[in-house]
Protein backbone atom coordinates (compact mmCIF):
# COMPACT_ATOMS: atom_id res chain seq x y z
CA UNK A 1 13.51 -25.01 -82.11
CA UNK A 2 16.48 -26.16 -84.90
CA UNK A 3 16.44 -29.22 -82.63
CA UNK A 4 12.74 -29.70 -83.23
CA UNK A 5 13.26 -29.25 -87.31
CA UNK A 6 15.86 -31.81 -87.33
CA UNK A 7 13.99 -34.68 -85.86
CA UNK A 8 11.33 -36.91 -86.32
CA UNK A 9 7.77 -36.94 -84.47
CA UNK A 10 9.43 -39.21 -81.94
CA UNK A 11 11.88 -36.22 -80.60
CA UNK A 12 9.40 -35.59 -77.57
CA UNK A 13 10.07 -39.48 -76.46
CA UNK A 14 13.42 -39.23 -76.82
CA UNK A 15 14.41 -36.10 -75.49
CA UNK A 16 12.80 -37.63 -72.43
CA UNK A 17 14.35 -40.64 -72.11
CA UNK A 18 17.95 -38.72 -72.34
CA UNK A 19 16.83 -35.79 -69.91
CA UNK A 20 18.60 -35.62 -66.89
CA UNK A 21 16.18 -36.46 -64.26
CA UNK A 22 15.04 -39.59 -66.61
CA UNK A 23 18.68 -40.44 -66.33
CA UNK A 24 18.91 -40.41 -62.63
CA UNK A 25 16.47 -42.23 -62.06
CA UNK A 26 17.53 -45.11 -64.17
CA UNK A 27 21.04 -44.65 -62.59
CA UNK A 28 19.87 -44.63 -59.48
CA UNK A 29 17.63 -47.85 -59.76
CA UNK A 30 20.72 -49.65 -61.48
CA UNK A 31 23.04 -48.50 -58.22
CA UNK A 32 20.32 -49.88 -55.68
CA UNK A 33 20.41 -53.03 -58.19
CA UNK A 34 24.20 -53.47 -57.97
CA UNK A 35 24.34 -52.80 -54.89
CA UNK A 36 22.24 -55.85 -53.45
CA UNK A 37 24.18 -57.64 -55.97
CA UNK A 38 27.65 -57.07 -55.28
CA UNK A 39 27.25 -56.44 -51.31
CA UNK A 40 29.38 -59.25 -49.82
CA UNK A 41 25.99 -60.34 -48.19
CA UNK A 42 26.57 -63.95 -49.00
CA UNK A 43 29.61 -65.02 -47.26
CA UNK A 44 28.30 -62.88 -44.19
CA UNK A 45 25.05 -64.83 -44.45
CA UNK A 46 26.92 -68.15 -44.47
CA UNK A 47 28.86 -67.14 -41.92
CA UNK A 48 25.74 -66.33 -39.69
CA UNK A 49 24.26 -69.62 -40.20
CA UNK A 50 27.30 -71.51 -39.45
CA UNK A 51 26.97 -69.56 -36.13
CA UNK A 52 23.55 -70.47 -35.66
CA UNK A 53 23.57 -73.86 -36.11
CA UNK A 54 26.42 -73.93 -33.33
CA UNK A 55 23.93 -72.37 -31.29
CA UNK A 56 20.84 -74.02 -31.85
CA UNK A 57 19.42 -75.98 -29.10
CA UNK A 58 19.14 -79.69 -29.69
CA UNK A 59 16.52 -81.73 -27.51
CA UNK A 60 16.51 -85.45 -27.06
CA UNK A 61 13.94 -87.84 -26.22
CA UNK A 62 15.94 -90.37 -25.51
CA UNK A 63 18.83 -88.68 -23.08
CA UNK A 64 21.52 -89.96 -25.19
CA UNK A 65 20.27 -92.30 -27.26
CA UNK A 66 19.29 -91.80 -30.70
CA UNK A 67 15.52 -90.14 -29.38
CA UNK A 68 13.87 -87.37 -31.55
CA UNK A 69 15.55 -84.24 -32.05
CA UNK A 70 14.40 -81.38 -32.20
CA UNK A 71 15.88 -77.96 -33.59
CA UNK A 72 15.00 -74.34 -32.85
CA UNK A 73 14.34 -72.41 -35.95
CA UNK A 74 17.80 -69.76 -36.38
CA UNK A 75 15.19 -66.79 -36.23
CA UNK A 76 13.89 -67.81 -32.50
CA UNK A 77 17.97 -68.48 -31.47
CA UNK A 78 18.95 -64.68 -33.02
CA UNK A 79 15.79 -63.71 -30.77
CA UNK A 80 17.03 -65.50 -27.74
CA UNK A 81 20.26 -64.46 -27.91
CA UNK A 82 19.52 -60.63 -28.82
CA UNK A 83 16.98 -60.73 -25.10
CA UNK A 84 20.31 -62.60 -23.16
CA UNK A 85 22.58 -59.57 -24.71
CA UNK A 86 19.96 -56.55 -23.64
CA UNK A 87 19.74 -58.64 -20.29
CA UNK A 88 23.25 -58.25 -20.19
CA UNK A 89 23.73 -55.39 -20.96
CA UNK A 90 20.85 -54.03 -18.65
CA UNK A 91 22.20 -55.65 -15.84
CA UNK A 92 25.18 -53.70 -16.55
CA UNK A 93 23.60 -50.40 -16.59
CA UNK A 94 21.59 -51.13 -13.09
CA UNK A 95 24.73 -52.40 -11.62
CA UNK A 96 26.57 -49.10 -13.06
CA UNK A 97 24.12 -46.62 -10.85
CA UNK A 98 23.96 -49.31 -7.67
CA UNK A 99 27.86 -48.88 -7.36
CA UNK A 100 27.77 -45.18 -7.64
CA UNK A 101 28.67 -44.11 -4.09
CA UNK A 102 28.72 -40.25 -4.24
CA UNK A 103 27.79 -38.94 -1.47
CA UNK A 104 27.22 -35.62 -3.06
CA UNK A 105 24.74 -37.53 -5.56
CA UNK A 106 21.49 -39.57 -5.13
CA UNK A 107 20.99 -41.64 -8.48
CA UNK A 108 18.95 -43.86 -9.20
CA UNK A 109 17.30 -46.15 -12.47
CA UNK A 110 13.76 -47.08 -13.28
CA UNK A 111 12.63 -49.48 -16.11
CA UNK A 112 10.22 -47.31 -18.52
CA UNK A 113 7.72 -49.00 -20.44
CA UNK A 114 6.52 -47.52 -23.93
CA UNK A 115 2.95 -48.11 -25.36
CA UNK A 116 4.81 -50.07 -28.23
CA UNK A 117 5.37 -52.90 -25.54
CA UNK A 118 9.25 -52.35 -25.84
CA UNK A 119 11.47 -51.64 -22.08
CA UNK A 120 13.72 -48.90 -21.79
CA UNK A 121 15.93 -47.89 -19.20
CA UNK A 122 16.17 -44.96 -17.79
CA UNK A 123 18.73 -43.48 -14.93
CA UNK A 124 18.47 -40.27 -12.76
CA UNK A 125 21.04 -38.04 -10.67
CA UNK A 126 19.94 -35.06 -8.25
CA UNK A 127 22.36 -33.37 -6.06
CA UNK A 128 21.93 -34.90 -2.42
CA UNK A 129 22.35 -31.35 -0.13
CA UNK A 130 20.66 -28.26 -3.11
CA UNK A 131 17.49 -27.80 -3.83
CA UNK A 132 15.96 -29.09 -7.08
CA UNK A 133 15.71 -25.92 -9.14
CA UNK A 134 14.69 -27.05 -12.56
CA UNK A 135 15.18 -30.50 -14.12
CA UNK A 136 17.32 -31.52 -17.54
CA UNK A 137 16.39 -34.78 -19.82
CA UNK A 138 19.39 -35.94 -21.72
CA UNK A 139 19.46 -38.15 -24.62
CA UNK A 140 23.16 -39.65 -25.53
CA UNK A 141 23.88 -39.53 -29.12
CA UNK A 142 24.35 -43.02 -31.45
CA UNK A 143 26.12 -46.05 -30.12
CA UNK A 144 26.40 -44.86 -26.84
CA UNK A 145 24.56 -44.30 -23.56
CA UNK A 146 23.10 -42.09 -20.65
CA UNK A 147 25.84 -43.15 -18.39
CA UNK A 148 27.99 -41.78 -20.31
CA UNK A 149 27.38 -38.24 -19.15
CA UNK A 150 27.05 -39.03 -15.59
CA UNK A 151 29.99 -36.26 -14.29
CA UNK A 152 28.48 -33.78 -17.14
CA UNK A 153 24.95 -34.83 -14.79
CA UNK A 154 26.78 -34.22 -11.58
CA UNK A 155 27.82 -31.04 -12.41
CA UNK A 156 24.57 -30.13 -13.73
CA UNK A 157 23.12 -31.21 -9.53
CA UNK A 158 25.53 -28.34 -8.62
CA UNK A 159 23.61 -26.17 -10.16
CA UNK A 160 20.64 -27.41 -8.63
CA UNK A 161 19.08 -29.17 -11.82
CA UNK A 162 17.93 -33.10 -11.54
CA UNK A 163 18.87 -35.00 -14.54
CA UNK A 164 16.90 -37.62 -15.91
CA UNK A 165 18.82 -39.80 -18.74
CA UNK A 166 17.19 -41.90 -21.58
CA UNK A 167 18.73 -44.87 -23.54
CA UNK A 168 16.58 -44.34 -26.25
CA UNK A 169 15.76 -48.21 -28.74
CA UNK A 170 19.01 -50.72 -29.15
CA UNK A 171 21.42 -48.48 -26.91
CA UNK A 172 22.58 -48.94 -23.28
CA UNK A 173 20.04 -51.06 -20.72
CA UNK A 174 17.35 -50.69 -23.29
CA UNK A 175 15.57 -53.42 -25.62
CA UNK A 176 16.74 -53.86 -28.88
CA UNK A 177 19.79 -55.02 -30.68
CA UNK A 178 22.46 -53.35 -30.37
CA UNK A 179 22.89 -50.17 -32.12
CA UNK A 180 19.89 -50.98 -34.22
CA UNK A 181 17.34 -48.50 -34.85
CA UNK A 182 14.17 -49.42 -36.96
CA UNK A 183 12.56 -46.05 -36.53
CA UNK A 184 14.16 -42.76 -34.82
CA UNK A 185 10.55 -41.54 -35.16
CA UNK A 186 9.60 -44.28 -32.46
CA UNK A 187 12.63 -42.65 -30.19
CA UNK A 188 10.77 -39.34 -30.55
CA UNK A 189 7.90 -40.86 -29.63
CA UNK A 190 9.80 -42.64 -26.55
CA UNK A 191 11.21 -39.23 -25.98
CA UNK A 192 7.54 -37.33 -25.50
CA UNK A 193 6.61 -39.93 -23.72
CA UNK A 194 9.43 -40.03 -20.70
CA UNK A 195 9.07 -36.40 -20.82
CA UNK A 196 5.42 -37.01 -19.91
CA UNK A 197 6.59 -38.92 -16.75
CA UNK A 198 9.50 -35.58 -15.92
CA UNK A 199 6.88 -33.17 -15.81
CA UNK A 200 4.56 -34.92 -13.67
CA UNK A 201 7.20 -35.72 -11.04
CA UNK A 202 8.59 -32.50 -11.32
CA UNK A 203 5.12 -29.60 -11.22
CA UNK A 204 5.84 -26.07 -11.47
CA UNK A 205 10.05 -26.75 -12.00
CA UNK A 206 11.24 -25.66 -15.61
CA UNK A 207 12.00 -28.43 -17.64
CA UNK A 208 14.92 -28.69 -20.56
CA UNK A 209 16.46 -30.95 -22.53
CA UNK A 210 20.12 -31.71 -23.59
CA UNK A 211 20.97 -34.05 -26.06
CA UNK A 212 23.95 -35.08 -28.66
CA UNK A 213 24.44 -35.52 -32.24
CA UNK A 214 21.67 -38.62 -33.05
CA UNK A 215 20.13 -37.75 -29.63
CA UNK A 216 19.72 -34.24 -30.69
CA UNK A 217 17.96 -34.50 -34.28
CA UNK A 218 15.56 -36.73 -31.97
CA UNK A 219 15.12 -33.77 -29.41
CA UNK A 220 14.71 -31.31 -32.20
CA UNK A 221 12.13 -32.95 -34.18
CA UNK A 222 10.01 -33.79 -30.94
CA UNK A 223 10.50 -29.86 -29.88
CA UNK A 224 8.69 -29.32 -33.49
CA UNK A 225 5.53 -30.38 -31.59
CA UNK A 226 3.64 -27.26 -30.24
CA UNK A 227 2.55 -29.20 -27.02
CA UNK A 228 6.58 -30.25 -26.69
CA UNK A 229 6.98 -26.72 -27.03
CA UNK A 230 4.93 -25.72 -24.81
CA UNK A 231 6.26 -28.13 -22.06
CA UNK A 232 10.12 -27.07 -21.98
CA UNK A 233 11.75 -24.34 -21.16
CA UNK A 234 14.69 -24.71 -23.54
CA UNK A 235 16.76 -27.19 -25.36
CA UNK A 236 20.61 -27.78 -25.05
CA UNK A 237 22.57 -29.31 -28.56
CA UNK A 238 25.93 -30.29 -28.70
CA UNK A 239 26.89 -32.03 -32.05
CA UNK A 240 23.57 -31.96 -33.51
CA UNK A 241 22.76 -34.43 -36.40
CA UNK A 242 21.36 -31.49 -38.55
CA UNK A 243 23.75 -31.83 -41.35
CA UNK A 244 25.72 -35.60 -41.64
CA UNK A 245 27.59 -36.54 -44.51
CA UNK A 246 27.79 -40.33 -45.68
CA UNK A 247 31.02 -41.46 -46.32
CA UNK A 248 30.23 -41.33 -50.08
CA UNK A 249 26.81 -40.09 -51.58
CA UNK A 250 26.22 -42.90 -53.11
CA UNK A 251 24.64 -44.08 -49.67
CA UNK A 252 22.12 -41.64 -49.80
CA UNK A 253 20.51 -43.42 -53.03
CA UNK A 254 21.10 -46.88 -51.86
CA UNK A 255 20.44 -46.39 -48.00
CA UNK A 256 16.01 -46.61 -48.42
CA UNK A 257 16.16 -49.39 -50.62
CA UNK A 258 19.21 -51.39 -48.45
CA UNK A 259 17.32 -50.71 -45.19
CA UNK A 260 14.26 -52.28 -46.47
CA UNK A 261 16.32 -55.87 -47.90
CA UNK A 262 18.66 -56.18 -45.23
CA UNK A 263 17.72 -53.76 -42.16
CA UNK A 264 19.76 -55.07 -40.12
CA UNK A 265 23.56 -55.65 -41.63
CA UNK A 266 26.06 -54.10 -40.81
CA UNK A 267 27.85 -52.14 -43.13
CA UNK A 268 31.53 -51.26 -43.07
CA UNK A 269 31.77 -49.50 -46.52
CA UNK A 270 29.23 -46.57 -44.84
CA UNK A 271 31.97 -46.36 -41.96
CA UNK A 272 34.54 -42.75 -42.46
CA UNK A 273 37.92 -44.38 -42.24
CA UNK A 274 39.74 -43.10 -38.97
CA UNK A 275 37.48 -40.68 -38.25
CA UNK A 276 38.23 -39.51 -34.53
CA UNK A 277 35.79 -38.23 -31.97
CA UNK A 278 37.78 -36.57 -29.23
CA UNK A 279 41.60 -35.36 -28.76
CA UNK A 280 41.37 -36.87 -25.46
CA UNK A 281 43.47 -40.68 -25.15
CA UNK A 282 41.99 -41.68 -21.84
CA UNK A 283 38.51 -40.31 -23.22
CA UNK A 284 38.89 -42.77 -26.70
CA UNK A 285 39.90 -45.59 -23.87
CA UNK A 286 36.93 -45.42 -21.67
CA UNK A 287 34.37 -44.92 -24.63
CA UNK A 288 35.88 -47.64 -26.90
CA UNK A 289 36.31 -50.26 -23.97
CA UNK A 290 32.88 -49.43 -22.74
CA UNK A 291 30.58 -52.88 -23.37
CA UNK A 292 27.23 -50.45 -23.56
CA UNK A 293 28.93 -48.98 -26.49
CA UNK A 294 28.69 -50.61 -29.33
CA UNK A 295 32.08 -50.13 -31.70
CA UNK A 296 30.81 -52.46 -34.91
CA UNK A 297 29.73 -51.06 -38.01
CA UNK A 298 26.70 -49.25 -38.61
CA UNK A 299 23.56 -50.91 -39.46
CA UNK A 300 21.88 -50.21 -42.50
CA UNK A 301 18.76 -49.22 -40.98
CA UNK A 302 20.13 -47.17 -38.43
CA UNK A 303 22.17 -44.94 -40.83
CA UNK A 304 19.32 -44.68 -43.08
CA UNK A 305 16.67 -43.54 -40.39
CA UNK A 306 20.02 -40.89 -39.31
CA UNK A 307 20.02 -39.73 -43.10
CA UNK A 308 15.86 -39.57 -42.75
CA UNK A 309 15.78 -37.09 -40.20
CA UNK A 310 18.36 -35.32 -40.90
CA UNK A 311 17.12 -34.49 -44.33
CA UNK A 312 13.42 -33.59 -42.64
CA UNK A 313 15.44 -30.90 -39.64
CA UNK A 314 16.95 -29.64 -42.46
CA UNK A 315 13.43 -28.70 -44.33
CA UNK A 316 11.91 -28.29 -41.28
CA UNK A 317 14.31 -25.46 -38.87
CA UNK A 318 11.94 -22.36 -39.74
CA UNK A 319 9.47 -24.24 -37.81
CA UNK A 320 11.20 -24.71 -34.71
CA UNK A 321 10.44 -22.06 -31.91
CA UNK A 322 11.94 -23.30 -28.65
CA UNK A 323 14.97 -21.04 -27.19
CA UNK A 324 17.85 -23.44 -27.51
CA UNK A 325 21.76 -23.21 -27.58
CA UNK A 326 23.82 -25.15 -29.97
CA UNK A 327 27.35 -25.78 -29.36
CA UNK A 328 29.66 -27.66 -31.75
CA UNK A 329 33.30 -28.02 -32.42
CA UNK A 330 34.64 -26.91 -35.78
CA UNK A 331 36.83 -29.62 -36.34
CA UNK A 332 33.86 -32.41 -36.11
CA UNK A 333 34.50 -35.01 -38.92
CA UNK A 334 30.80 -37.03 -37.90
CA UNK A 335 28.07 -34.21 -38.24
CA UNK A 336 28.59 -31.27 -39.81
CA UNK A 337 29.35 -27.37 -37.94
CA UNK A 338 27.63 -25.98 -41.02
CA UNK A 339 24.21 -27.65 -39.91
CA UNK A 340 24.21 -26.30 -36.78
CA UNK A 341 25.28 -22.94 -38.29
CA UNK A 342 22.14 -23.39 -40.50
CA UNK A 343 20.13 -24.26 -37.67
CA UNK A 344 20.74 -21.33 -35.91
CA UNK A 345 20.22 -19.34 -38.93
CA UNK A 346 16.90 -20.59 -39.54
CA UNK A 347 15.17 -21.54 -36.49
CA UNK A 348 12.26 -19.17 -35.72
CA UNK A 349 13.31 -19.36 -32.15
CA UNK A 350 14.10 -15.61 -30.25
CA UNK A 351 16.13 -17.04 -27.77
CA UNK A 352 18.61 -18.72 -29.42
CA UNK A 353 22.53 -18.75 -29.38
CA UNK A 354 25.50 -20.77 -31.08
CA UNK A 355 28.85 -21.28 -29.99
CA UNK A 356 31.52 -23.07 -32.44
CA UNK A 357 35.02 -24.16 -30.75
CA UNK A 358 38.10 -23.90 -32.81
CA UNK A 359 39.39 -27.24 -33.46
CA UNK A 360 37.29 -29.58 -31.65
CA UNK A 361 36.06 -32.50 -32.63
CA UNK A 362 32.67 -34.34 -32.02
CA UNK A 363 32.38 -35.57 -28.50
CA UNK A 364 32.85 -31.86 -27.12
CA UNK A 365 32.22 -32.65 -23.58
CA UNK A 366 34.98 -35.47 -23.60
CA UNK A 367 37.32 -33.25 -25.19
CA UNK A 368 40.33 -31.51 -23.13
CA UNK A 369 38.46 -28.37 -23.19
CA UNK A 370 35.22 -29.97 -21.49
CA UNK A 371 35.33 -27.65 -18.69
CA UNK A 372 34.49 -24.93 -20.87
CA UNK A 373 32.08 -26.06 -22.60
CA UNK A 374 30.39 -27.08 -19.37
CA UNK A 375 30.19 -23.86 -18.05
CA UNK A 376 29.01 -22.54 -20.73
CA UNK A 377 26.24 -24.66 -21.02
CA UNK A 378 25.32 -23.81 -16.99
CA UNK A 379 25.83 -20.44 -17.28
CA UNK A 380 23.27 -20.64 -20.34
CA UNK A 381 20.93 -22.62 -17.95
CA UNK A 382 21.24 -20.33 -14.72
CA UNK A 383 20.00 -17.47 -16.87
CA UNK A 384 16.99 -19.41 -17.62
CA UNK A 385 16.32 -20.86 -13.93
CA UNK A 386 17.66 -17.85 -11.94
CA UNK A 387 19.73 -18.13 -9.19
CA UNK A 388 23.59 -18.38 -9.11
């Protein structure tokens, strides 16, 4: 009131202008501003160019004389050279399950086509001598693929469970480049969709999921859907994406506005410096040597659509009503233990259990300890499916 007696009429205007939310705002519209200014987005660009032009195909009338030529616009040579990678890397992935002799094992691939016109692949494994029991989809979390977890799969056949693996958009033998994501809602989507196909090759068998980190916040926001719901029997989470933490919050401002300018780029500054996934050497090898996972930088889109859902689980957990167990190890420097803690706080679920390992890190079922976490995660399942 003093404040009021000591100004002149135009104290309402400027107390707003210096409140705090004004303030933030304006901050947070110069940031985005400076951002796109002082990104080092030009050098990168020249650099792609000078790349492109080495790369663009030159046609000529004349064989070698000095005929017409004729050069492919750089936007049609990124397209043809992203469709020669996801050939690639699809080959790979078909070649991966063709060379899989276990005798104890019958896997197999099919190609999965989404109403969105885009290909994904998609692998399965079923134990070769047991009965098929109940059946598991598995989504791999970000960079990474369903091959992957194909001894985590195996195991799972022991039990008597069929697996059925999805490289969900830009991962693995699936379309897209590389690591790029321009909606997770269209991996949901993707996701409801295989499951579709599951359940109708698979009547009267209860169906799960398991999924990690990325893959997770995917499986969770699909198992939102009451006819999701009502189509599994449970959902397995190691790692969830429930709570992530950018390397700096300023990326939480500048990540909606960046993923709309530049989607695509790949941004190092949003990278944790040496953060490590597992304790395991040989497990860091085979992951970071692996050509269907990508090790560059994350793409601006991607991490934004990660920060996206993450932020809508985390309004959203009270909703979620599926039995589920969440495992995650306490050491994890990617997503946080404290989500998943929340999570199983707040879900409305009855069923539901948590289990947080001392000093592991984020891929739990590549770390030394593996073996237990695998056996907890079939003893959690045999409960559910009966049988031994």
């Amino acid at each position: 009131m003093a404040l009021e007696m000591l100004t002149s009429g135009a104290s309402g205007r400027v107390s707003a202008l210096i409140s705090l939310s004004a303030w933030r705002s304006v901050m947070n519209l110069i940031l985005a501003i400076l951002f796109v200014i002082v990104v080092p987005f030009r050098k990168r660009r020249e650099k792609s160019v000078s790349l492109v032009s080495k790369e663009e195909k030159v046609v000529s009338s004349g064989g070698s004389g000095g005929g017409a030529v004729v050069r492919l616009p750089a936007a049609i040579v990124r397209r043809v050279v992203m469709e020669q990678d996801v050939a690639s890397r699809r080959m790979m992935a078909i070649k991966r399950v063709k060379e899989d002799k276990d005798d104890n094992c019958l896997r197999d691939y099919s190609i999965f086509g989404t109403k969105r016109g885009v290909t994904l692949f998609t692998q399965s494994w079923s134990s070769a001598s047991r009965n098929v029991r109940g059946v598991v989809l598995l989504l791999h979390g970000l960079n990474e693929h369903s091959g992957r977890y194909s001894d985590f799969a195996k195991q799972l056949n022991e039990i008597g469970i069929k697996v059925y693996g999805m490289d969900w958009i830009g991962h693995g033998g699936s379309d897209g480049l590389h690591a790029y994501v321009p909606s997770l809602d269209d991996a949901v989507v993707d996701m409801k969709a295989f499951l579709d196909v599951i359940l109708s090759e698979n009547p009267g068998l209860p169906c799960f999921c398991f999924a990690h980190s990325t893959g997770a916040a995917i499986v969770l926001k699909a198992a939102l859907d009451p006819k999701v719901e009502a189509q599994i029997s449970g959902i397995v989470l190691t790692s969830p994406a429930v709570g992530v933490n950018p390397s700096h919050p300023i990326f939480n401002v500048i990540a909606p506005v960046a993923s709309l300018l530049f989607p695509r780029y790949q941004c190092h500054a949003a990278n944790k410096s040496g953060t490590v996934v597992c304790r395991d050497p040989e497990a860091l090898k085979a992951k970071y040597s692996d050509p269907l996972v990508y090790t560059g930088a994350i793409r601006v889109r991607t991490g934004c659509e990660i920060l996206r859902i993450s932020a809508y689980l985390q309004d959203n957990l009270t909703k979620l009503r599926v039995p589920f167990l969440v495992l995650h190890g306490s050491a994890d420097a990617v997503t946080d233990p404290k989500g998943s803690q929340k999570l199983y706080e707040e879900a409305s679920s009855v069923d539901k259990a948590i289990k947080l390992y001392d000093g592991l890190l984020h891929d739990i079922l590549f770390e030394p300890e593996r073996q237990t976490v695998f056996h907890d995660i079939t003893d959690w399942l045999i409960q559910r499916i009966g049988g031994d």
